[in-house]
Protein backbone atom coordinates (compact mmCIF):
# COMPACT_ATOMS: atom_id res chain seq x y z
CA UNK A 1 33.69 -11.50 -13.72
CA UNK A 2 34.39 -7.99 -12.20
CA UNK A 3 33.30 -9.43 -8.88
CA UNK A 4 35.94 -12.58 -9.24
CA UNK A 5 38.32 -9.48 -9.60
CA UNK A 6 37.08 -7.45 -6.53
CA UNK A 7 37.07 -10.77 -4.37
CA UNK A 8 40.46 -11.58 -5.00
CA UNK A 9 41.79 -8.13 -5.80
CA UNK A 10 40.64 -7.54 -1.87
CA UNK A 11 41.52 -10.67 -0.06
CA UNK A 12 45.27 -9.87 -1.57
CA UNK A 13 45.12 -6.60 -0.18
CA UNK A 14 44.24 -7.24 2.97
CA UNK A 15 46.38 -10.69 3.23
CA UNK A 16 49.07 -7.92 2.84
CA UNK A 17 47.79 -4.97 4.87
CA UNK A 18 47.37 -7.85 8.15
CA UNK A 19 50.43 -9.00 7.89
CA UNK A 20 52.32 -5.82 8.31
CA UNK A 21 51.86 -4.69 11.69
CA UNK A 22 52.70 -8.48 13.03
CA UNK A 23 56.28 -8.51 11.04
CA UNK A 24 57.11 -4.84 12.33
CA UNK A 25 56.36 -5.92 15.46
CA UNK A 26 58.84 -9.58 14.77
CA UNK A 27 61.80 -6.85 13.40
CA UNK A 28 62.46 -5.89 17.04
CA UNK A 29 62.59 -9.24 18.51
CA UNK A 30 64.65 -10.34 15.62
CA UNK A 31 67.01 -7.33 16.27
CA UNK A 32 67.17 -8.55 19.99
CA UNK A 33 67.48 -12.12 19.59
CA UNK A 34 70.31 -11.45 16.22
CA UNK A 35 72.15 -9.74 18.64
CA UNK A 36 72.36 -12.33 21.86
CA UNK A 37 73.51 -14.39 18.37
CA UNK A 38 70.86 -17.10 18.76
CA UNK A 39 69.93 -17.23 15.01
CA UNK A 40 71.35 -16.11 11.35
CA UNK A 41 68.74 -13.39 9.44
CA UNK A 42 68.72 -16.77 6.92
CA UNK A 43 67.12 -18.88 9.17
CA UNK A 44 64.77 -16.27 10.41
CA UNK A 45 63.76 -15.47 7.11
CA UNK A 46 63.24 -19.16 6.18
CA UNK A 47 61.42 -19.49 9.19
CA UNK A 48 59.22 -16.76 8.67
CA UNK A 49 58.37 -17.55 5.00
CA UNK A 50 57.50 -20.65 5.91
CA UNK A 51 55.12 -20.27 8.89
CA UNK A 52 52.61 -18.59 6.21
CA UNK A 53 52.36 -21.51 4.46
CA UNK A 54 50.12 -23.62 6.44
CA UNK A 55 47.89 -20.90 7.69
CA UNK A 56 47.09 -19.24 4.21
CA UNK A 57 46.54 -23.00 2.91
CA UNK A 58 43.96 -23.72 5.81
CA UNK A 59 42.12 -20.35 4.82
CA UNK A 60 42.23 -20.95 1.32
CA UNK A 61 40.88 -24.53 1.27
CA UNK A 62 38.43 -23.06 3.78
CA UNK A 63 37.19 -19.94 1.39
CA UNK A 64 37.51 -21.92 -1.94
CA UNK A 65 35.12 -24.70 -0.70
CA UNK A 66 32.06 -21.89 0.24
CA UNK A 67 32.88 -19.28 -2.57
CA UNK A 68 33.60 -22.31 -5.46
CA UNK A 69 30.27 -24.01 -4.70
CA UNK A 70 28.61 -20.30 -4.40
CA UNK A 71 29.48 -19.39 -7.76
CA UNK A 72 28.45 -22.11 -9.58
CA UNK A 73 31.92 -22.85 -11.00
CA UNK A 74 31.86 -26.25 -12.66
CA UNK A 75 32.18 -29.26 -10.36
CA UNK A 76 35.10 -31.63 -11.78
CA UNK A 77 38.07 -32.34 -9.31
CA UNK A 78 40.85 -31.50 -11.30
CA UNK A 79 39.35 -27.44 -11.77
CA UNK A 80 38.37 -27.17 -7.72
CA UNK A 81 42.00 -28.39 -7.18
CA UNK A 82 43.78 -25.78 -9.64
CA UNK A 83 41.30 -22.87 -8.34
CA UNK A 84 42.74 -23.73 -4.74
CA UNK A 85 45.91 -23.91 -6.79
CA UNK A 86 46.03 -20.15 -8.29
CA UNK A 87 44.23 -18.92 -5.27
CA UNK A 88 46.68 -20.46 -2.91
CA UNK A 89 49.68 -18.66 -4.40
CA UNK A 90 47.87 -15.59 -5.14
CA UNK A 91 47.12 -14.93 -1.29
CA UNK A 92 50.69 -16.06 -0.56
CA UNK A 93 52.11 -13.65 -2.99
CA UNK A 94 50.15 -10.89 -1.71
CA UNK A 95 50.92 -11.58 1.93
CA UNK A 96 54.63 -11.97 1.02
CA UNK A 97 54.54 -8.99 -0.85
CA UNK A 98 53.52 -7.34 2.46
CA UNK A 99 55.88 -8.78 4.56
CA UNK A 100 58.71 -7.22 1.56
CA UNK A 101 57.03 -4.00 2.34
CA UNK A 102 57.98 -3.90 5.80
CA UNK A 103 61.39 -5.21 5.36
CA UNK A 104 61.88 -2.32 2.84
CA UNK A 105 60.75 0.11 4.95
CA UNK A 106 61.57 1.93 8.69
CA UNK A 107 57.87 0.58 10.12
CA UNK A 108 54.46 -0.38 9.11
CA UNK A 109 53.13 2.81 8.42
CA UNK A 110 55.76 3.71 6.07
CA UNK A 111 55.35 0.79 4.52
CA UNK A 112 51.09 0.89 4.33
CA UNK A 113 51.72 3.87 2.29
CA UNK A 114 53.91 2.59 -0.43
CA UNK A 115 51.91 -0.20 -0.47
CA UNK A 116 49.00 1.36 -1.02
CA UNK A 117 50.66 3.00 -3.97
CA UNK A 118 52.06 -0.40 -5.35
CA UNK A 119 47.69 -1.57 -5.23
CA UNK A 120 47.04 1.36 -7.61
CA UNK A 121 49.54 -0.19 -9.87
CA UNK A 122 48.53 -3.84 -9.72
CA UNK A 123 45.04 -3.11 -9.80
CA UNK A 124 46.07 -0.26 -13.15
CA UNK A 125 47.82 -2.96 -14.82
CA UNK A 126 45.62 -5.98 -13.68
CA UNK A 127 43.29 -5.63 -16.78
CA UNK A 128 39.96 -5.34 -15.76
CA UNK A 129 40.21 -1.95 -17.12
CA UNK A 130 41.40 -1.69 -20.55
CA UNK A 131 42.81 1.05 -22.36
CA UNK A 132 40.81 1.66 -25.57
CA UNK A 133 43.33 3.36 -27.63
CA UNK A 134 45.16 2.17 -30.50
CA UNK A 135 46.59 -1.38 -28.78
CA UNK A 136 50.30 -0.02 -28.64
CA UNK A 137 50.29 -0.55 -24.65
CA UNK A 138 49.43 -4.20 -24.49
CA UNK A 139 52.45 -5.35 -23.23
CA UNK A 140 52.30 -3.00 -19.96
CA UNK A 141 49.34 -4.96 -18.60
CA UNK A 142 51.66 -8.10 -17.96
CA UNK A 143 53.97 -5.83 -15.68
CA UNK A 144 51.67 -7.10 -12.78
CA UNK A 145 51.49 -9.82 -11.11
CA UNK A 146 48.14 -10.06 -10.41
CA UNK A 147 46.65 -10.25 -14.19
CA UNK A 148 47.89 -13.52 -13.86
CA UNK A 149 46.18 -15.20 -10.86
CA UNK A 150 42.75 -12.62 -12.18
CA UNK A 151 42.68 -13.84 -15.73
CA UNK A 152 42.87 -17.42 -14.58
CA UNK A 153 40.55 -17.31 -12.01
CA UNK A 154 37.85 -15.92 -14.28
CA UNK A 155 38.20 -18.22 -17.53
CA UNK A 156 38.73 -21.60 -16.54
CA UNK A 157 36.30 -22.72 -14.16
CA UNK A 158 33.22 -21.42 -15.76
CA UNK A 159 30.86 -23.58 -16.96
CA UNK A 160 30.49 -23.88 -21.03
């Protein structure tokens, strides 16, 4: 279970650590290009949300083939297809999430340090490490996004 967690927990981060320096680099030739006035920031935006979407598909249907048949998961169609499901939008997410990062900040670096501080968070409140006190703080865990795509992951294609 705890290495389902790392695995995914580490792809995520580094979905949204690559991404980064690629979409700092795309602000400038946006800022170029927006000013010539060959495109709206909508269409940009569009366009660059949706170039991810084929790529991160390839690589998951490529990773969830070799790690789904490495762990042993159970082998019925409709459970491969909903783990390339959750682990399809949990890379997305993640890589979005960096992309957000950058637009939020001056440049990459800036925004590889508060991102690094958002990972602290989403891996604090993923739930994979529980607080053992009196059970008043439940609801916290579900402020992150991850616990979602993690808790998943790690119940429903195990064999019973």
């Amino acid at each position: 279970m705890g290495s389902m967690y790392g695995v995914v927990f580490f792809l995520g981060v580094q979905h949204a650590e690559s991404v980064q320096p690629v979409v700092a680099v795309e602000r400038t030739i946006f800022y170029r290009e927006r000013a010539a006035g060959m495109y709206s920031a909508l269409s940009y935006s569009i366009a660059q949300v949706m170039i991810e979407i084929p790529y991160i598909f390839a690589q998951t249907v490529v990773y969830g083939i070799i790690v789904y048949t490495m762990i042993g998961f159970e082998w019925t169609a409709i459970k491969f297809f909903w783990y390339l499901f959750f682990m399809f939008f949990t890379l997305l997410y993640f890589t979005y999430y960096g992309m957000m990062a950058v637009a939020m900040n001056p440049n990459h670096h800036i925004a590889q340090i508060v991102s690094a501080a958002f990972y602290g968070i989403f891996n604090l409140f993923s739930g994979e490490c529980q607080y053992g006190g009196d059970g008043t703080t439940g609801h916290v865990l579900y402020l992150g996004p991850f616990i979602f795509a993690v808790s998943i992951m790690m119940f429903n294609f195990q064999k019973r």
